[in-house]
N, C-alpha and C. Protein backbone atom coordinates (compact mmCIF):
# COMPACT_ATOMS: atom_id res chain seq x y z
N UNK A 1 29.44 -42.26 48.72
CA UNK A 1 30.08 -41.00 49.04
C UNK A 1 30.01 -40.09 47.81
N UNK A 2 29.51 -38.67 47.98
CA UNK A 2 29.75 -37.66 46.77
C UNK A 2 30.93 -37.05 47.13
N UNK A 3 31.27 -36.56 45.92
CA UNK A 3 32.46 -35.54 46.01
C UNK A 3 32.47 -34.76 44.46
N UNK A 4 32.62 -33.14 44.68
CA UNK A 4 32.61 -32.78 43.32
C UNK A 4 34.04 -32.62 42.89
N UNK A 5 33.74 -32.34 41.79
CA UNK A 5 35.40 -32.14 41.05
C UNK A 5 35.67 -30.95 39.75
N UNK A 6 35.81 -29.63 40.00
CA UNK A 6 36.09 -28.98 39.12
C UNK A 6 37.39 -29.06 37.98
N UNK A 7 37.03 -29.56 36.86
CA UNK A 7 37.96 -29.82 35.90
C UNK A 7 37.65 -29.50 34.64
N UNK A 8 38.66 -29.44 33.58
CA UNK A 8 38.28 -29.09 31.99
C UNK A 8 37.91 -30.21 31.56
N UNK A 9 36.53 -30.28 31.46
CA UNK A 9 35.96 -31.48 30.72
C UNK A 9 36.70 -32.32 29.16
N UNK A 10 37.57 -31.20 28.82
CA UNK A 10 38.30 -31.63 27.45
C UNK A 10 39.46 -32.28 27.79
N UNK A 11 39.75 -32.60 29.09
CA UNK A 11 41.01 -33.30 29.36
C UNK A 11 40.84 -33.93 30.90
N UNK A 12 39.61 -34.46 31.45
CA UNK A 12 39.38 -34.94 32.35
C UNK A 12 40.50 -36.08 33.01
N UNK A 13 40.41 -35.67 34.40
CA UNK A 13 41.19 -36.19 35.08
C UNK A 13 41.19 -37.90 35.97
N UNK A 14 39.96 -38.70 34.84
CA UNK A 14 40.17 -40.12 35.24
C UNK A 14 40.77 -40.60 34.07
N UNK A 15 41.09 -42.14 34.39
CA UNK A 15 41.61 -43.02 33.86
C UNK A 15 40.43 -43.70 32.66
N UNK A 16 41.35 -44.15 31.48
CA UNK A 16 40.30 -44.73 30.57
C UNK A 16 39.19 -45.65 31.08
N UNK A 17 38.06 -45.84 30.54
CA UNK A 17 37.27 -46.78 31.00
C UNK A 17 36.93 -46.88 32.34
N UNK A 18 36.98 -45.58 33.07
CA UNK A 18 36.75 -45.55 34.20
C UNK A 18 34.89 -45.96 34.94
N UNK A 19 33.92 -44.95 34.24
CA UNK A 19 32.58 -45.19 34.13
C UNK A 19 31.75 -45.82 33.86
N UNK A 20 30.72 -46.26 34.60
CA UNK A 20 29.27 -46.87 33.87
C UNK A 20 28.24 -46.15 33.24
N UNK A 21 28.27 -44.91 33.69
CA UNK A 21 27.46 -43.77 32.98
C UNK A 21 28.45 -42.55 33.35
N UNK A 22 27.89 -41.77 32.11
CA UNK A 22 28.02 -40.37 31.90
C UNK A 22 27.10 -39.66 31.25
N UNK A 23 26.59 -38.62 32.58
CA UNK A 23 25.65 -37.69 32.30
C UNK A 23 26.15 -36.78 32.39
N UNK A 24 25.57 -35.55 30.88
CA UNK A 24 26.17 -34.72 30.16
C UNK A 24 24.89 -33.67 30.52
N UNK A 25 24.50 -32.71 31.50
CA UNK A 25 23.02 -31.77 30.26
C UNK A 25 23.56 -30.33 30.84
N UNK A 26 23.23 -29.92 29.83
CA UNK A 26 23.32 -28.41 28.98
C UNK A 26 25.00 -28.17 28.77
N UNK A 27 25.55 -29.31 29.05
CA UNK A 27 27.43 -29.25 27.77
C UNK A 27 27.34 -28.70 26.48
N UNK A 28 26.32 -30.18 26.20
CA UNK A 28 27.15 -30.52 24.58
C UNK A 28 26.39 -29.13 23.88
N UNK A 29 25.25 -28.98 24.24
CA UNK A 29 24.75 -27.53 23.54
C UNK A 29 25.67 -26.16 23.23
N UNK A 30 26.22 -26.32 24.63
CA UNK A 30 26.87 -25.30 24.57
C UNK A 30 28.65 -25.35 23.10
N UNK A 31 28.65 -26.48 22.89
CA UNK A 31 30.09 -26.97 22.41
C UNK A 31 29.02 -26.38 20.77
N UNK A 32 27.90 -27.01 20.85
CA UNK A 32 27.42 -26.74 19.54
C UNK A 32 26.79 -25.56 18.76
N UNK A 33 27.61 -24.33 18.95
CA UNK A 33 27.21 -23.05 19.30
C UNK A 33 27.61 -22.35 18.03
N UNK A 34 27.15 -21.00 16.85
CA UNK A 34 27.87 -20.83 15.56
C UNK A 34 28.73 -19.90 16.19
N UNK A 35 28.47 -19.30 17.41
CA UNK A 35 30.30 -18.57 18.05
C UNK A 35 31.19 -19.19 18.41
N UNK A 36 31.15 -21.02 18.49
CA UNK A 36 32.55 -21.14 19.00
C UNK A 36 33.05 -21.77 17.97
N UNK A 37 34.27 -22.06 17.71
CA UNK A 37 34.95 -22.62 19.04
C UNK A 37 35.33 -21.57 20.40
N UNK A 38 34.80 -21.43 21.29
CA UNK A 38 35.13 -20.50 22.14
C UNK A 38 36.81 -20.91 22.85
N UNK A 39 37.20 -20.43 24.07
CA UNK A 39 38.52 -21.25 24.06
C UNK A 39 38.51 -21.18 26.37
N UNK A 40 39.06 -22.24 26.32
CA UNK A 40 38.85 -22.34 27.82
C UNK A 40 40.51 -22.45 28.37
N UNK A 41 40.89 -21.58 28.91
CA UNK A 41 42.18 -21.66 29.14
C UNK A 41 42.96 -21.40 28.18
N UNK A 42 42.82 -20.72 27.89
CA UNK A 42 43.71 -20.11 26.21
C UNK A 42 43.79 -21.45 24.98
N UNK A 43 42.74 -22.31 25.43
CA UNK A 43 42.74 -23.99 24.43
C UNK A 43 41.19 -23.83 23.97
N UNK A 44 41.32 -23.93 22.64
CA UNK A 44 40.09 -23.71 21.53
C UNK A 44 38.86 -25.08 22.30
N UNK A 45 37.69 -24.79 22.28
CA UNK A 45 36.98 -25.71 22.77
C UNK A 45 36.18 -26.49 21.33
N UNK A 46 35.84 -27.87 21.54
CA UNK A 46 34.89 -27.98 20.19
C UNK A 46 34.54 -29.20 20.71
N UNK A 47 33.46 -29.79 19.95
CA UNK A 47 32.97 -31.04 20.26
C UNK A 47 33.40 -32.45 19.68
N UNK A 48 34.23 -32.48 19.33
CA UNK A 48 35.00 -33.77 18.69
C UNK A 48 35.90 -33.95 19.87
N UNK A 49 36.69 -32.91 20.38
CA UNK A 49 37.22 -32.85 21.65
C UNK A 49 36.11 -33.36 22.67
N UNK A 50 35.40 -32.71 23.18
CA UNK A 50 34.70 -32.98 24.49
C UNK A 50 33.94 -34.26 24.19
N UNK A 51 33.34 -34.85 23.15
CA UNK A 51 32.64 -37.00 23.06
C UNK A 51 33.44 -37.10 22.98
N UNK A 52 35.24 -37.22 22.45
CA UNK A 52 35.99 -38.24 22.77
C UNK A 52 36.70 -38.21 24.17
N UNK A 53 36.58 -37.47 25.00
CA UNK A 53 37.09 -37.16 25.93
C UNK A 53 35.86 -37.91 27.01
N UNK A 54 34.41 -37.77 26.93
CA UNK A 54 33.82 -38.24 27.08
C UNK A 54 33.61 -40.17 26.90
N UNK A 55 34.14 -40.57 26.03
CA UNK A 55 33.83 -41.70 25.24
C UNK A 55 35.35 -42.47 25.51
N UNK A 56 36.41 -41.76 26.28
CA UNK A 56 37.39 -42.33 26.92
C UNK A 56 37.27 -42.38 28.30
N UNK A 57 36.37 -41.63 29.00
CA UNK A 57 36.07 -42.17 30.32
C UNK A 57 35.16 -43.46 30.55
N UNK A 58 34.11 -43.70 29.82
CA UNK A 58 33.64 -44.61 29.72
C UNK A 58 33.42 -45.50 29.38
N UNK A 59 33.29 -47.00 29.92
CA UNK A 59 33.38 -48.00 30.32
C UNK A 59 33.42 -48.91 29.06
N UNK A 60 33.79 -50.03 28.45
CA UNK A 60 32.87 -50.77 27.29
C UNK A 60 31.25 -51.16 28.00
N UNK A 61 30.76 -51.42 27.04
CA UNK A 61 28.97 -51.10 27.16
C UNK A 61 28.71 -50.20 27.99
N UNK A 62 29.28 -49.20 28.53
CA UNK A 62 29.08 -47.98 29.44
C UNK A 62 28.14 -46.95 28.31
N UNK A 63 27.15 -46.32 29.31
CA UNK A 63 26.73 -45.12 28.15
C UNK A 63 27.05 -43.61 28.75
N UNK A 64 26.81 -42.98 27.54
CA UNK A 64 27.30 -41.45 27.66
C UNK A 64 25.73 -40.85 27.33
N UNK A 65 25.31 -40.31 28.06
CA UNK A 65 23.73 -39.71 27.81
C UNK A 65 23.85 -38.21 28.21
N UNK A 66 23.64 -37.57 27.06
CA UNK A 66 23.40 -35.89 27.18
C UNK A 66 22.08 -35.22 26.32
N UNK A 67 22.05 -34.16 26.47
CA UNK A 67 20.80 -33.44 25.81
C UNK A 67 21.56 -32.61 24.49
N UNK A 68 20.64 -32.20 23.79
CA UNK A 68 21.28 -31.49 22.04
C UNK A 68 20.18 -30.79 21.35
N UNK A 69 20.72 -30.39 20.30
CA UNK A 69 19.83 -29.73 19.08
C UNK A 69 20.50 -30.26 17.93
N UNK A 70 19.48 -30.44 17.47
CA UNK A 70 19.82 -30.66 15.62
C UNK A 70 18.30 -30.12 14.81
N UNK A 71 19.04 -30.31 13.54
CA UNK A 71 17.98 -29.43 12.97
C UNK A 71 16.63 -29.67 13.25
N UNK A 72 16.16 -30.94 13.28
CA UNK A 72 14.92 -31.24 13.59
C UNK A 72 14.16 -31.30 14.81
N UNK A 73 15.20 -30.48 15.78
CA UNK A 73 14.71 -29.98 16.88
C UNK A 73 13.73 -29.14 16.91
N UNK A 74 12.37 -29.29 17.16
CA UNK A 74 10.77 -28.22 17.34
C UNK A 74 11.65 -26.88 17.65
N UNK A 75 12.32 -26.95 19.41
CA UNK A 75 12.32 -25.45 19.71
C UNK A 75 13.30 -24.50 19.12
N UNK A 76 14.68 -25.34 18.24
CA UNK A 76 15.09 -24.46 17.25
C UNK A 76 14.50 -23.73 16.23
N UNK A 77 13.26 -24.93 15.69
CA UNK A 77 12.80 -24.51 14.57
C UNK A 77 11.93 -23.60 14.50
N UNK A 78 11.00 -23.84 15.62
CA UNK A 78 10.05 -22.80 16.39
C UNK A 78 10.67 -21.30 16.28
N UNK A 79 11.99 -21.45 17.43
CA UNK A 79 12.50 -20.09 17.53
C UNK A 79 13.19 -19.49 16.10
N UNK A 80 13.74 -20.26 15.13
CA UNK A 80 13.81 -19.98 13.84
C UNK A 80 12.83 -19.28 13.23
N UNK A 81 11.73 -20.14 13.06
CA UNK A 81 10.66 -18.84 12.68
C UNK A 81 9.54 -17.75 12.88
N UNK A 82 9.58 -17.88 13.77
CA UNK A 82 9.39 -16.68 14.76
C UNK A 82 10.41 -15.59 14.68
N UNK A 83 10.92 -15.63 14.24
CA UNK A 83 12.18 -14.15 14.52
C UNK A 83 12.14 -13.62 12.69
N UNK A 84 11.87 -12.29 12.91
CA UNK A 84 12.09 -12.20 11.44
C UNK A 84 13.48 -11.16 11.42
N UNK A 85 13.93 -11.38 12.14
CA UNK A 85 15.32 -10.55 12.25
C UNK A 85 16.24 -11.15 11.32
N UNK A 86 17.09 -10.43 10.57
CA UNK A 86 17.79 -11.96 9.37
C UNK A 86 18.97 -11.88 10.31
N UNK A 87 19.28 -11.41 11.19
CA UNK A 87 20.32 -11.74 12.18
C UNK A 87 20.10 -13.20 12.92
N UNK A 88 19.22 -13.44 13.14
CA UNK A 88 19.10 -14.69 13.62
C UNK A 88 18.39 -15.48 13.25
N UNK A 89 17.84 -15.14 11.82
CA UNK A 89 17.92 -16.04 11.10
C UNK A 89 19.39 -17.20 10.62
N UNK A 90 19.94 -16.26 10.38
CA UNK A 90 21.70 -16.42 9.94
C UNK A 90 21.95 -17.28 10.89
N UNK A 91 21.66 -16.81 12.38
CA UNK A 91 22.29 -17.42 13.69
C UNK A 91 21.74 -19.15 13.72
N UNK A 92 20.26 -18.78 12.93
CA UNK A 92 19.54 -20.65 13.17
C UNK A 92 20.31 -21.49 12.41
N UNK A 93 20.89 -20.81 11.07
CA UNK A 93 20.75 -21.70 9.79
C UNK A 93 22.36 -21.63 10.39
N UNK A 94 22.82 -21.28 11.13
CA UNK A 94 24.65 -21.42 11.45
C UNK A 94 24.73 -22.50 12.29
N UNK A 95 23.95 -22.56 13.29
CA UNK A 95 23.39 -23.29 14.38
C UNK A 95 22.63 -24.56 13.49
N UNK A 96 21.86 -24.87 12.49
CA UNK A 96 21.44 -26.33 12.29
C UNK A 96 22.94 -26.72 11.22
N UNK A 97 23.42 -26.01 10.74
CA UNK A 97 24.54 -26.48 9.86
C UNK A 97 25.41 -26.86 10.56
N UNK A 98 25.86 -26.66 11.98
CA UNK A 98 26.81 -27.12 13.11
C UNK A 98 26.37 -28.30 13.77
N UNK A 99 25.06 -28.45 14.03
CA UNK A 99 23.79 -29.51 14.44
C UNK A 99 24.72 -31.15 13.12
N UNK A 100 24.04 -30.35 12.17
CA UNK A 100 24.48 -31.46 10.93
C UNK A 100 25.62 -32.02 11.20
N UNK A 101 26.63 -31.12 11.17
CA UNK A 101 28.10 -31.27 11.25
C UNK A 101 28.36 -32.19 12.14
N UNK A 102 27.90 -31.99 13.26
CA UNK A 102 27.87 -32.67 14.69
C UNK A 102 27.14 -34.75 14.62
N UNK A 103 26.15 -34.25 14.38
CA UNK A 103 25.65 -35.81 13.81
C UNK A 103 26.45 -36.30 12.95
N UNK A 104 26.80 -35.96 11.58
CA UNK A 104 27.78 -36.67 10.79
C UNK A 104 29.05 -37.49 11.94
N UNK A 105 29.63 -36.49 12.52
CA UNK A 105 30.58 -36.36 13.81
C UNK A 105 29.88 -37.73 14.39
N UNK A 106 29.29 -37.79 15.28
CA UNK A 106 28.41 -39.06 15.95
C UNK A 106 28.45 -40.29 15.18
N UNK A 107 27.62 -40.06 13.96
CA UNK A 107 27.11 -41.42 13.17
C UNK A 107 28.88 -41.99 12.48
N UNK A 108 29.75 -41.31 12.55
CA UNK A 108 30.75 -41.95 11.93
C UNK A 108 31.61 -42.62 13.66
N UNK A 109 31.76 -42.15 14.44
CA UNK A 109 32.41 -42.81 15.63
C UNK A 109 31.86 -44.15 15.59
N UNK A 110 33.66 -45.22 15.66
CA UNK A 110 33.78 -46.27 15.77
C UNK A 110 33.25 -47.04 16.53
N UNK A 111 33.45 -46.58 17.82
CA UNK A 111 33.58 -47.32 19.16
C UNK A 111 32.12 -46.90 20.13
N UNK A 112 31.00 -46.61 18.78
CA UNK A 112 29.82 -46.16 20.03
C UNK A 112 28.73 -46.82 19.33
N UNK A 113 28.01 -47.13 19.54
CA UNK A 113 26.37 -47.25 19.27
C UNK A 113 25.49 -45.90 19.48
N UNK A 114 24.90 -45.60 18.44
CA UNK A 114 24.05 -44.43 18.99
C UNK A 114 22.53 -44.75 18.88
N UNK A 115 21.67 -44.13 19.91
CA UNK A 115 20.11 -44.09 19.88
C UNK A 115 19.81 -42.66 20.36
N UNK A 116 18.91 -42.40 20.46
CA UNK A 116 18.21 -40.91 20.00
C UNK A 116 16.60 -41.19 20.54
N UNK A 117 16.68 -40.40 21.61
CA UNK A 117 15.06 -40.44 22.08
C UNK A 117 14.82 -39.02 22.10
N UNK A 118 13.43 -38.65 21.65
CA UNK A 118 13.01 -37.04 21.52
C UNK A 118 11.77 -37.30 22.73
N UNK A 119 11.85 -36.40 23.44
CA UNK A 119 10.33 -36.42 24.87
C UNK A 119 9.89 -34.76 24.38
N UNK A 120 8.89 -34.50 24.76
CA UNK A 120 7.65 -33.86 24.77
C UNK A 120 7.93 -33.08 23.42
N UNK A 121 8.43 -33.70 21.97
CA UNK A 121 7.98 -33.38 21.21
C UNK A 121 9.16 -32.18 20.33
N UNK A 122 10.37 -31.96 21.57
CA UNK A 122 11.43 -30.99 21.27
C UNK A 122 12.40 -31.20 22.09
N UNK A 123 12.63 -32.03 23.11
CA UNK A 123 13.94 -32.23 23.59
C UNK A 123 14.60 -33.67 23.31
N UNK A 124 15.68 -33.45 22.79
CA UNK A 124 16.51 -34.69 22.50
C UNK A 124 17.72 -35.06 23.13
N UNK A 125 17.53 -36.27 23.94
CA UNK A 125 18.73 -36.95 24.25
C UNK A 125 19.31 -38.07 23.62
N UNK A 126 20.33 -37.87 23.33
CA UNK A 126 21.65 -39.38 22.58
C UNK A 126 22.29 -39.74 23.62
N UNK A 127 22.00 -41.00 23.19
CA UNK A 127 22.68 -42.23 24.33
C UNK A 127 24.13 -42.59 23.66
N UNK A 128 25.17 -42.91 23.80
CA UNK A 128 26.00 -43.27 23.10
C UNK A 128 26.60 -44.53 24.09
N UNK A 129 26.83 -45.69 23.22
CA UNK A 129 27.18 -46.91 23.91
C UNK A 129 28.26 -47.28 23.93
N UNK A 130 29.45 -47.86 24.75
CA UNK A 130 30.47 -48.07 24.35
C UNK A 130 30.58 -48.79 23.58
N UNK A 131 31.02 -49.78 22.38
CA UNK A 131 31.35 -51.11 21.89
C UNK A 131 32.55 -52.01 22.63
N UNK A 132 33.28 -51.30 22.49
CA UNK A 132 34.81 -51.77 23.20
C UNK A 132 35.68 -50.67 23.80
N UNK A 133 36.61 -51.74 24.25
CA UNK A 133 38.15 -50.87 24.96
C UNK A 133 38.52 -49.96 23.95
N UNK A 134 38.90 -49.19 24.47
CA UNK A 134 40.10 -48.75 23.46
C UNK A 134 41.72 -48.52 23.65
């Protein structure tokens, strides 16, 4: 049976450890943005909020799989230099310094395993694994 469910992903409405998967695409991009924290409901949005919120729905050995940018993303870097506007220049180098920020963010969480597959050369998805309950 499907059924959809409109909710604030930063405070989702299942129970811990509810999932076997969680598929994430075009979220986390948006969380990783140099304009936000934007705010959803008068509540600041950010991404430490939305993977743990994420990473409490799901399961032990459950995974969380979404799409991203980080610096060593081709089509950031691509569109980085290509623009000789220093406006968005500013905007890339705000955008891979949030990228950074974000991985540090990842590689230090307790309770996940991370892997990292890149396909056709510029899109990247992270798998994140549960380890345990929490």
């Amino acid at each position: 049976q499907n059924w959809f469910l409109a909710a604030d992903i930063q405070r989702l409405p299942f129970k811990d450890d509810t999932f076997e998967l969680v598929l994430s695409l075009a979220v986390v991009p948006i969380f990783i943005q140099p304009e936000y924290p934007a705010t959803n409901y008068g509540r600041e949005m950010d991404y430490k909020n939305l993977i743990s919120e994420l990473v409490r729905v799901v399961k032990p050995k459950g995974r969380i799989m979404f799409d991203y940018f980080d610096r060593g993303s081709c089509l950031a870097h691509k569109s980085h230099e290509s623009k000789d506007d220093e406006q968005m220049q500013r905007y890339w180098e705000a955008r891979a310094k949030i990228a950074d920020e974000f991985n540090e963010f990842i590689n230090n969480l307790s309770d996940v395993d991370v892997s990292i597959q890149t396909h056709s050369g510029w899109s990247r998805v992270m798998c994140l694994t549960k380890v345990g309950g929490r």
